[in-house]
Protein backbone atom coordinates (compact mmCIF):
# COMPACT_ATOMS: atom_id res chain seq x y z
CA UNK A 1 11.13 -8.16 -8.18
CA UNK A 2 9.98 -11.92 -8.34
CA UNK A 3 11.60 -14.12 -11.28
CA UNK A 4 9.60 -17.06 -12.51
CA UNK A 5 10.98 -19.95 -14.24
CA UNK A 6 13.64 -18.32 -15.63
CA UNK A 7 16.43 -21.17 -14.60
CA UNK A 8 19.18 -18.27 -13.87
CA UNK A 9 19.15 -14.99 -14.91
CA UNK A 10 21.80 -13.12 -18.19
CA UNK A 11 20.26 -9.56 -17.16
CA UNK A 12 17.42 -7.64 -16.03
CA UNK A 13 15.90 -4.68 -15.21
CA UNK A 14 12.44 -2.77 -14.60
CA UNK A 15 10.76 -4.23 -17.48
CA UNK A 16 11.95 -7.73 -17.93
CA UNK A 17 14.21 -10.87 -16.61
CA UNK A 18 15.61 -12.71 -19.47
CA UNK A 19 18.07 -16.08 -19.10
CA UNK A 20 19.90 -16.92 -22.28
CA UNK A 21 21.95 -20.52 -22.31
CA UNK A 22 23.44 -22.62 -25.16
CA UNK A 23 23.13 -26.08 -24.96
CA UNK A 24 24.25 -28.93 -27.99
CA UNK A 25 23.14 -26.70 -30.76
CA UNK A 26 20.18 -24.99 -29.18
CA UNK A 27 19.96 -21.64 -27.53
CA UNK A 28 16.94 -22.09 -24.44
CA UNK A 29 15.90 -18.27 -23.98
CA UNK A 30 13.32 -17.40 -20.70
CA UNK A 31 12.10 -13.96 -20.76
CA UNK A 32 10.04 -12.96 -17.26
CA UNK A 33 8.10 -9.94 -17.58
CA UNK A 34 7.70 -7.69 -14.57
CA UNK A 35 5.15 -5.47 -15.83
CA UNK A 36 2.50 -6.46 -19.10
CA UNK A 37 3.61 -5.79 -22.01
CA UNK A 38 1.23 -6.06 -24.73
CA UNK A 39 2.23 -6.84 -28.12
CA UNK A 40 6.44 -6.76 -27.58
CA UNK A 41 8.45 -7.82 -30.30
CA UNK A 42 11.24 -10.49 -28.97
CA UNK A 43 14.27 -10.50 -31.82
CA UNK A 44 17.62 -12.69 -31.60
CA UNK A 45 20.08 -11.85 -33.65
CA UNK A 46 23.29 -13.94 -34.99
CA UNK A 47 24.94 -10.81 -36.25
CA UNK A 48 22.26 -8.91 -38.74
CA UNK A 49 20.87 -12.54 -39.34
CA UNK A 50 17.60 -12.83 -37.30
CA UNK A 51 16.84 -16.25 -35.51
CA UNK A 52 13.64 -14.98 -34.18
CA UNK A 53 11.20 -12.36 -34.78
CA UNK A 54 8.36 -13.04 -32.52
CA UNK A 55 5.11 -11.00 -30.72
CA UNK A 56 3.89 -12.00 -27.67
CA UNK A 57 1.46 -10.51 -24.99
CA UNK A 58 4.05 -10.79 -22.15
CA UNK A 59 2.79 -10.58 -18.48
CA UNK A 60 4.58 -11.11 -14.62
CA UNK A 61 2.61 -14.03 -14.50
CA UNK A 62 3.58 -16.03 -17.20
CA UNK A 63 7.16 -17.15 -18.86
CA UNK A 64 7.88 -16.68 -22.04
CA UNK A 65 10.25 -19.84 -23.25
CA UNK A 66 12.17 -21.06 -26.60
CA UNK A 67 14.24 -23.33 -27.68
CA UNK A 68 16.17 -22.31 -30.74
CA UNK A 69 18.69 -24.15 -33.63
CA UNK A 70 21.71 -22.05 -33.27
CA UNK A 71 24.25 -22.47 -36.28
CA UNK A 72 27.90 -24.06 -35.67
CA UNK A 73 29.33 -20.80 -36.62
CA UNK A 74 26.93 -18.48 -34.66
CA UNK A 75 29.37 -16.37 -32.37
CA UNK A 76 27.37 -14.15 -29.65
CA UNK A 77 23.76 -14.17 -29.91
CA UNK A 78 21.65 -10.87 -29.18
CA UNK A 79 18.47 -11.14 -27.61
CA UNK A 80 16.33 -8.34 -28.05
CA UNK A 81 12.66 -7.01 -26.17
CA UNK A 82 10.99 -3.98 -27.73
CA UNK A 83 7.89 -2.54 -26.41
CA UNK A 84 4.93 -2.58 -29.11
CA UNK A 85 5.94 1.32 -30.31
CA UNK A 86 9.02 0.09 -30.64
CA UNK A 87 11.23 1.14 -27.51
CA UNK A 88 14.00 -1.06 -26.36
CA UNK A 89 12.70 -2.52 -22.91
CA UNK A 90 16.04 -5.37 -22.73
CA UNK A 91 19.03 -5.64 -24.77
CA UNK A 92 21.75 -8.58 -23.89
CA UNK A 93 24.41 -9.90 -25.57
CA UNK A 94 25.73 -13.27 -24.66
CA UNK A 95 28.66 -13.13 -22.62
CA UNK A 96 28.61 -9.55 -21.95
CA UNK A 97 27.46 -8.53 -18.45
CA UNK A 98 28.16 -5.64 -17.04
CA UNK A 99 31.08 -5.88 -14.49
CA UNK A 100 32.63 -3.54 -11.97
CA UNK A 101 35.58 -2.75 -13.43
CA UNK A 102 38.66 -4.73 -11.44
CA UNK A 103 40.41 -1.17 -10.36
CA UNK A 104 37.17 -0.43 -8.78
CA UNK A 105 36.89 -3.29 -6.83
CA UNK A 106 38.59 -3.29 -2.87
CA UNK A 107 38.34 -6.57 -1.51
CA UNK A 108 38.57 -6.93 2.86
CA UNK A 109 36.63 -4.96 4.78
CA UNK A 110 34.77 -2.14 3.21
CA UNK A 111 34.89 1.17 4.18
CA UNK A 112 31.40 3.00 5.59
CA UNK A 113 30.51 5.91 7.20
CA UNK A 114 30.24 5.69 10.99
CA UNK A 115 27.76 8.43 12.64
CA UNK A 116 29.77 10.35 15.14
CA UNK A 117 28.49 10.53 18.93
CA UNK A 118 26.03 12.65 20.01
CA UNK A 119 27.65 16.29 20.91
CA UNK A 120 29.54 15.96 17.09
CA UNK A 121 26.72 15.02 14.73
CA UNK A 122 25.85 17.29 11.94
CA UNK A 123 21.87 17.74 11.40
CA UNK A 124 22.71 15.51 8.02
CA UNK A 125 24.36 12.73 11.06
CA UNK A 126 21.09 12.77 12.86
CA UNK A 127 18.92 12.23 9.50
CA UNK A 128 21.20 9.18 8.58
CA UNK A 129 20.87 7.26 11.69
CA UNK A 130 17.01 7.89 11.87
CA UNK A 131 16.28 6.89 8.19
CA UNK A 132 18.73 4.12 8.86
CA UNK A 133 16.81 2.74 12.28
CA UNK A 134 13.88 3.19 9.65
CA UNK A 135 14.59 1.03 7.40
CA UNK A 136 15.52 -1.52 9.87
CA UNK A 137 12.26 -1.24 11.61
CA UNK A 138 13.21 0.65 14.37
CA UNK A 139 10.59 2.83 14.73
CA UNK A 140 10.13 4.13 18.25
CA UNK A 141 14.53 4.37 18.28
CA UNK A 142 13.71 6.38 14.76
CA UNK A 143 11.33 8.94 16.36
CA UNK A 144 13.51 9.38 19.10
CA UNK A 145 16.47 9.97 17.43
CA UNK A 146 14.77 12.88 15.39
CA UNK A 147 13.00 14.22 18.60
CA UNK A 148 16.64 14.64 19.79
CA UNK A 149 17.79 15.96 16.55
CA UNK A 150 15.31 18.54 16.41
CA UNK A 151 16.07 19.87 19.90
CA UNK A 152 19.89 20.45 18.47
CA UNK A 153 18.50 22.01 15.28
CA UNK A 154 15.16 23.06 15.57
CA UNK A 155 14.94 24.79 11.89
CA UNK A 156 16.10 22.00 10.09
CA UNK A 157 14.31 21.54 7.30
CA UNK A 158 14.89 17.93 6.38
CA UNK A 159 14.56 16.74 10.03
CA UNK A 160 11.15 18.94 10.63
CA UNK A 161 10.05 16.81 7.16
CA UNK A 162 11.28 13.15 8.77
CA UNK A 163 9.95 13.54 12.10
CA UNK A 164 6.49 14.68 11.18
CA UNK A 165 6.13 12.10 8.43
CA UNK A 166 7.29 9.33 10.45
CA UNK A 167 4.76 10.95 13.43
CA UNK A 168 1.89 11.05 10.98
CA UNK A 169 3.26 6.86 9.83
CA UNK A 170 3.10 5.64 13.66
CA UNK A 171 -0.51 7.79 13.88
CA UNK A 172 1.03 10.23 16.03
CA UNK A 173 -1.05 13.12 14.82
CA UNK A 174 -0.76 15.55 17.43
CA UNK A 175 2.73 15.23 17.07
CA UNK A 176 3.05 15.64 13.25
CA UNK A 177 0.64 18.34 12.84
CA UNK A 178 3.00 21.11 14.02
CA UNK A 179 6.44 20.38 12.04
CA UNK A 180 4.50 19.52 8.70
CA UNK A 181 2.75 22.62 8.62
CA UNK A 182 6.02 24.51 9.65
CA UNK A 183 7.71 22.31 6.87
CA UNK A 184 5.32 22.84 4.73
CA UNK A 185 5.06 26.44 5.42
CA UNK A 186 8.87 26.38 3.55
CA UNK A 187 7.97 24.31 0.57
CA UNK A 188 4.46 24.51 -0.02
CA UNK A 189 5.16 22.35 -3.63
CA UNK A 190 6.56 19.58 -1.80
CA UNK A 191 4.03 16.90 -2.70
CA UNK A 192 5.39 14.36 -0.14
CA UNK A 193 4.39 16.81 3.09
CA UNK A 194 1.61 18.01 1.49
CA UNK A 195 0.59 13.86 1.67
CA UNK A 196 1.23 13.30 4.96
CA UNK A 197 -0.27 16.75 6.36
CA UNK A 198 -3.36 15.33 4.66
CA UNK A 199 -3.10 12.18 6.50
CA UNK A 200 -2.40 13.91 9.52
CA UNK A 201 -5.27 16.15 9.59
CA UNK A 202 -7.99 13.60 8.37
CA UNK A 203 -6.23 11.64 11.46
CA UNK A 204 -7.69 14.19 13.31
CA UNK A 205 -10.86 14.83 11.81
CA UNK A 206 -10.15 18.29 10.64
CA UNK A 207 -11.65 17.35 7.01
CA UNK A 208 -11.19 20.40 4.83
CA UNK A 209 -7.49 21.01 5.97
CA UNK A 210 -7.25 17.57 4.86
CA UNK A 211 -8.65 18.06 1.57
CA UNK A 212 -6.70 21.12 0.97
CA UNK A 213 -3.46 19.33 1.83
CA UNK A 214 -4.99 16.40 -0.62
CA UNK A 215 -5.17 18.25 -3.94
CA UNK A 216 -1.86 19.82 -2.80
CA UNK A 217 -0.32 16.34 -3.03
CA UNK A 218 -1.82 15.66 -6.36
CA UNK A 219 0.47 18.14 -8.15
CA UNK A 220 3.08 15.31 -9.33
CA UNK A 221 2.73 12.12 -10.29
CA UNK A 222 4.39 10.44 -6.98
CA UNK A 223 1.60 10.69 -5.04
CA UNK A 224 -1.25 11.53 -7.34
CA UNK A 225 -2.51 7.90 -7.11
CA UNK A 226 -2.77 7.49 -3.28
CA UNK A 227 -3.69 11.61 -2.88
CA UNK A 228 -6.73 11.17 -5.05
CA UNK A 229 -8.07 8.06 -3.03
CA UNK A 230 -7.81 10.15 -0.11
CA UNK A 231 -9.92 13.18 -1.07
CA UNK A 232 -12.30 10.72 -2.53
CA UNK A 233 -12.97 9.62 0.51
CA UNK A 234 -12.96 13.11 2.05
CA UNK A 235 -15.37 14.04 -0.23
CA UNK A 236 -17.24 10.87 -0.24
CA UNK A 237 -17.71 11.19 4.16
CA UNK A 238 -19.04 14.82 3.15
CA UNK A 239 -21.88 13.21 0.61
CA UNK A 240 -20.33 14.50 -2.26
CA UNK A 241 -20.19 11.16 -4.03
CA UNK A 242 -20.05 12.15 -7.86
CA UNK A 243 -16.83 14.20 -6.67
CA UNK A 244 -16.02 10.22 -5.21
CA UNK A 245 -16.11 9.14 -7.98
CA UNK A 246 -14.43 11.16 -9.84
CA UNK A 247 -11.42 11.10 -7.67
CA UNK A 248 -11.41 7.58 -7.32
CA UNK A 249 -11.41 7.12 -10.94
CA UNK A 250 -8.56 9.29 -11.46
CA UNK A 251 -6.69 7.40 -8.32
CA UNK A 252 -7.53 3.45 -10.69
CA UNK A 253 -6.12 5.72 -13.99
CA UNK A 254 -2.68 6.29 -12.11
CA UNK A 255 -2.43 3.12 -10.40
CA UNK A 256 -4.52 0.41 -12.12
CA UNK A 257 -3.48 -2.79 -9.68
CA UNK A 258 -4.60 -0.56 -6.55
CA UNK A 259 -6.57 -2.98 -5.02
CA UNK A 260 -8.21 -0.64 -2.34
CA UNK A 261 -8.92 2.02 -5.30
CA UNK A 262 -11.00 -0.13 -7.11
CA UNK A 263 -12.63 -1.70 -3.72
CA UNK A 264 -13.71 1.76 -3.31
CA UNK A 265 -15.14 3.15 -6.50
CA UNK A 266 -17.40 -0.28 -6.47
CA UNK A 267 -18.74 0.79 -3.32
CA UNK A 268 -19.66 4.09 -4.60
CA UNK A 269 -20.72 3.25 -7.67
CA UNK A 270 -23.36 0.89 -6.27
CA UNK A 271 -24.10 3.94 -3.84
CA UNK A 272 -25.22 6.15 -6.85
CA UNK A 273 -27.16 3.60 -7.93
CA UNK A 274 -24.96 2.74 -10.84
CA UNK A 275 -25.34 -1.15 -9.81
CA UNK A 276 -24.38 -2.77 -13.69
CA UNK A 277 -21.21 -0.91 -13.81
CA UNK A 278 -20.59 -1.70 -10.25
CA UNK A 279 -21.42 -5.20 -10.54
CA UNK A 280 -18.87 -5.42 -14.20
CA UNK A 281 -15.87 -3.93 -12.51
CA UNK A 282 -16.58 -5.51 -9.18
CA UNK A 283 -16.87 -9.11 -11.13
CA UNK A 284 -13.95 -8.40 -13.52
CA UNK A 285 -11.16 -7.13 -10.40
CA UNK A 286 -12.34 -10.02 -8.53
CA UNK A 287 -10.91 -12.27 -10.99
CA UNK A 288 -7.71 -10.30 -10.74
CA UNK A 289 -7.92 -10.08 -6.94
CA UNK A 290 -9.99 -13.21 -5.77
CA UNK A 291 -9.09 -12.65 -2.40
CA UNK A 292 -10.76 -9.22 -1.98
CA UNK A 293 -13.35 -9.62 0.94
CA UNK A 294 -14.90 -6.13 0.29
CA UNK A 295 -15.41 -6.99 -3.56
CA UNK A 296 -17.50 -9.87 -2.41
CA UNK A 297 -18.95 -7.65 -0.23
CA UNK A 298 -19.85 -5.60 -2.99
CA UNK A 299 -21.35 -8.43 -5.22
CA UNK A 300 -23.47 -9.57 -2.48
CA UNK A 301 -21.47 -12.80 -1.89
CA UNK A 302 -19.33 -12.58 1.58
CA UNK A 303 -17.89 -15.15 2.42
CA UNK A 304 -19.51 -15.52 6.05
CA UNK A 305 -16.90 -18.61 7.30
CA UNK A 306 -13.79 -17.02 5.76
CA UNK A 307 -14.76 -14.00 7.65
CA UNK A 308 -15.57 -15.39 10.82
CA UNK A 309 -11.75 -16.56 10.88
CA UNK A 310 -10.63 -13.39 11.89
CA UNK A 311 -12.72 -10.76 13.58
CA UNK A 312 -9.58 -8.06 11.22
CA UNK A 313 -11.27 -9.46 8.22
CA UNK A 314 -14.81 -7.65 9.26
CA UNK A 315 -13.24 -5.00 10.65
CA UNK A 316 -11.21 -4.03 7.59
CA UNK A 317 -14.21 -4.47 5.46
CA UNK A 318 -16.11 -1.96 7.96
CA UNK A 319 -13.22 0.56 8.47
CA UNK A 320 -13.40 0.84 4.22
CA UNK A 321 -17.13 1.39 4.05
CA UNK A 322 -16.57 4.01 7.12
CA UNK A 323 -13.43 5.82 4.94
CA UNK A 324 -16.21 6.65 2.63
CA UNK A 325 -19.32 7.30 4.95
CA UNK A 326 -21.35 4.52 4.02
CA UNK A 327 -22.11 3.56 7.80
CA UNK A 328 -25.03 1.81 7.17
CA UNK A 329 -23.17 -0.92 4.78
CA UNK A 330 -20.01 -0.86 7.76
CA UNK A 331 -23.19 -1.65 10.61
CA UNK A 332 -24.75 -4.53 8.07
CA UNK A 333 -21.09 -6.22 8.58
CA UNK A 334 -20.49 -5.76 11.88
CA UNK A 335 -23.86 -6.60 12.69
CA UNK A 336 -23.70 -10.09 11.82
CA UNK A 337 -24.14 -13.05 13.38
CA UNK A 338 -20.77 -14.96 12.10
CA UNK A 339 -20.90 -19.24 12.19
CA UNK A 340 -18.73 -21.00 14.30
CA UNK A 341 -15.23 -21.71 13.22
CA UNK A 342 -12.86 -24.55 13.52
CA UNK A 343 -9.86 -24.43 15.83
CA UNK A 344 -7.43 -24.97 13.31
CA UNK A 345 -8.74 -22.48 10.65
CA UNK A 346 -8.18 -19.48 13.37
CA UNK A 347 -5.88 -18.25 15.32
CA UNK A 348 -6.04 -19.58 19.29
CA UNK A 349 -7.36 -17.29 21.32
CA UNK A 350 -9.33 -15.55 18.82
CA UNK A 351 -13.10 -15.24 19.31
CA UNK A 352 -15.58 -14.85 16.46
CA UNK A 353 -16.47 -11.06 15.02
CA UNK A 354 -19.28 -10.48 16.71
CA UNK A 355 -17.35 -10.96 20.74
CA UNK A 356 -14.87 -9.07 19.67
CA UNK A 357 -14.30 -5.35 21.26
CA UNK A 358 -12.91 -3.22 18.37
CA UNK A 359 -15.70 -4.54 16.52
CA UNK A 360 -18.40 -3.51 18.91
CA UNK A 361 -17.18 -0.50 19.57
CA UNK A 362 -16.93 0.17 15.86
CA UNK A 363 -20.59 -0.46 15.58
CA UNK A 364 -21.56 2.09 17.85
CA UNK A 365 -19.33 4.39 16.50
CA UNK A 366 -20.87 4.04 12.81
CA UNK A 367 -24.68 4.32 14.50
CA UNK A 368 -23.35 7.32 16.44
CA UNK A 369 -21.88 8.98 12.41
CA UNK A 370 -25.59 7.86 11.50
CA UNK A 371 -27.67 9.62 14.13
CA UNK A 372 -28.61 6.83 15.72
CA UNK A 373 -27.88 5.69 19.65
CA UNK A 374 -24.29 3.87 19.89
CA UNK A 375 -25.22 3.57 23.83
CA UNK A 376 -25.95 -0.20 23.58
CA UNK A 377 -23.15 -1.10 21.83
CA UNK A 378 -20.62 0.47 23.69
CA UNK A 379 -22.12 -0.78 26.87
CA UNK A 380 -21.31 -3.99 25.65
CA UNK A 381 -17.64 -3.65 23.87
CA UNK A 382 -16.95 -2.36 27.48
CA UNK A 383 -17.73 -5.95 28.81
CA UNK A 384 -15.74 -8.22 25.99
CA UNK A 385 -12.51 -9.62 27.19
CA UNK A 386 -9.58 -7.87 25.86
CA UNK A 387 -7.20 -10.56 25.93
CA UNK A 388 -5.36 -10.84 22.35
CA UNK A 389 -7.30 -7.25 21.15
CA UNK A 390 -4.62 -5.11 19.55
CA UNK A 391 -6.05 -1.94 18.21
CA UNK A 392 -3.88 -0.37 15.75
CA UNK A 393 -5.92 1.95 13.21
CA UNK A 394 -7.15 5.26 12.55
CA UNK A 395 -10.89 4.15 12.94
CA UNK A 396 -10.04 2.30 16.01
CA UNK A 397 -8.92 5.39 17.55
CA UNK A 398 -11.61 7.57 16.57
CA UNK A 399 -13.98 4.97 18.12
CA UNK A 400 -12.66 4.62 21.08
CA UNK A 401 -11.96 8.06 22.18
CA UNK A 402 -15.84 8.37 20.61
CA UNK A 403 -17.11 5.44 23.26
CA UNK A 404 -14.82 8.09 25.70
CA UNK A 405 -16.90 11.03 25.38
CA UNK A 406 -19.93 8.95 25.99
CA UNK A 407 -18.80 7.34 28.84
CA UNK A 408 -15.17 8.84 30.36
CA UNK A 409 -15.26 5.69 33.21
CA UNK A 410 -15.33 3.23 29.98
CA UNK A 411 -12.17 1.45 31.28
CA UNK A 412 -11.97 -0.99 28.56
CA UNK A 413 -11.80 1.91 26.41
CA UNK A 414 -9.10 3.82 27.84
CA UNK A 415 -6.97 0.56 27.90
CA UNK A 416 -7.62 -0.38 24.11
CA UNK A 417 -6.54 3.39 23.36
CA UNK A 418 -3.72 3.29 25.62
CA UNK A 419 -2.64 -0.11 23.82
């Protein structure tokens, strides 16, 4: 939660930051938004006397500031922040914060729970220490820790749910696949396995699996947003692109600053041929997200030296038109022949988009989705140099072990998939 210009902060919460401070006969107030809030009502209050009454279009990135004549006899202030239907967003009262109680507080060492060795931990003892190694980025110790965990208790529900999300997180499909649908098979309303079987099985190309698991994790509201996206592009990789469309318009209704969302329904809007509404969304989220490489894409305005900086930037725009089955848009960009760059506006080592394996290989992999021969291209991704080539992605999997069944003696392919 990033504060602006505040100068300190008197309290805050979801909505708002707000910094109250008296200084020769002026109150300075800073109020920080953290969401927008159209049309709030700001109030401060000496007693029942109001000071202020004010409405303001409040948003994260801008701070709201005042300076205000406070009388000699003026005890505690109130500042007040009402939404525009009148809910309370931020109430504080100078001088009043809310403090832990002194009986409540044990100063020295604090007391925490220490997870017992190995032959004594409860099921609950292994699920602490792996969401713990989680959360401090220990990811391979994590998926251990539950792979040993499970072995102990192999009908735990919890751990079944934790190992096969965090399997389906590292792209460890085959892996997942089995304990989701077992946990699944126990709670078919839980919306969060429902997710990550989804991702799981469009991991492995089993498409209508994945859509069922999709509209499964649309149910509640957590995962609507990201759920919807999903089966749009489901759909959208079967040619159904109305149903695309539809989804991914529900997906930019739940989740409105989802930059990949928005990426997305541009692209398909331009694919039905609905280029003006394509072209006014794609302008109008490009002012909100001027970095987007796939909305400039999409407006017919790359920029070709930006790209060239990084052969990830292509790539990512490709791997987007691909989640959607627009391979003929993915082989435009990675068919390009991308300007020199300057040392210092790349990283060393790096060579431009078109030398680049995953990139190649990509390219034969969308020609291959198209019906066209991907023979040339991965003939020649198998003779790029590897050296600083760190595949990492769905779609880089699915093109490599793709070059694979073309060519099983493709060594450059088994060591990028290996990698």
């Amino acid at each position: 939660m990033p504060v602006r210009g505040t100068g300190g902060i008197s309290r805050a919460n979801l909505n708002s930051v707000v910094h109250l401070q008296r200084n020769n006969g002026t109150l300075n107030v800073a109020l920080n938004a953290n969401r927008k809030l159209p049309a709030a009502k700001i109030t401060i209050l000496n007693g029942a006397t109001a000071l202020l009454e004010e409405k303001a279009d409040l948003a994260p990135e801008r701070v709201w500031k005042k300076e205000i004549p406070v009388p000699n006899s003026a005890k505690d202030l109130t500042f007040e922040l009402k939404s525009s239907d009148g809910a309370v967003l931020l109430k504080q009262i100078e001088g009043q914060y809310d403090w832990l109680p002194e009986s409540q507080i044990k100063l020295g060492p604090q007391v925490s729970y220490k997870v017992p060795k190995e032959n004594q931990r409860t099921a609950d003892d292994w699920l602490q220490l792996g969401k713990d190694q989680e959360l401090n980025g220990n990811l391979l110790e994590a998926v251990q820790t539950y792979q040993k965990a499970l072995q102990r208790f192999p009908t735990s529900f919890e751990l079944l749910k934790a190992a096969g999300r965090l399997d389906a997180s590292l792209n460890r499909f085959e892996e997942a696949l089995p304990r989701l649908v077992e946990a699944h098979a126990r709670n078919t309303s839980d919306t969060e396995i429902s997710y990550y079987l989804g991702i799981t099985n469009e991991g492995l190309e089993r498409e209508e699996d994945a859509a069922d698991a999709f509209r499964n994790a649309m149910r509640l509201p957590n995962y609507r947003a990201a759920a919807a996206m999903h089966l749009a592009e489901v759909e959208a990789r079967a040619g159904k692109l109305e149903q695309a469309r539809v989804f991914l318009a529900g997906s930019f209704e739940s989740a409105p600053e989802d930059l990949r969302a928005v990426e997305e329904l541009t692209a398909i809007l331009n694919a039905l041929g609905k280029t003006q509404q394509a072209e006014v969304l794609g302008k109008q989220r490009l002012a909100r997200f001027p970095v987007s490489n796939f909305l400039r894409e999409e407006l017919g305005s790359p920029d070709l030296a930006h790209l060239a900086g990084d052969p990830y930037r292509v790539l990512n725009i490709a791997y987007e038109y691909a989640r959607l089955g627009l391979y003929r848009q993915a082989v435009r960009v990675l068919s390009r022949d991308y300007p020199p760059v300057r040392d210092d506006q790349t990283e060393p080592g790096s060579v431009l988009p078109q030398s680049h394996p995953l990139v190649v290989y990509f390219r034969g992999y969308c020609r291959q989705k198209l019906g066209e021969s991907p023979e040339k291209d991965y003939a020649q991704a198998s003779r790029l140099p590897t050296l600083y080539i760190f595949p990492n992605t769905i779609e880089d999997q699915q093109a490599l072990r793709a070059a694979l069944r073309r060519n099983e003696k493709d060594a450059t392919a088994h060591y990028l998939l290996g990698t």
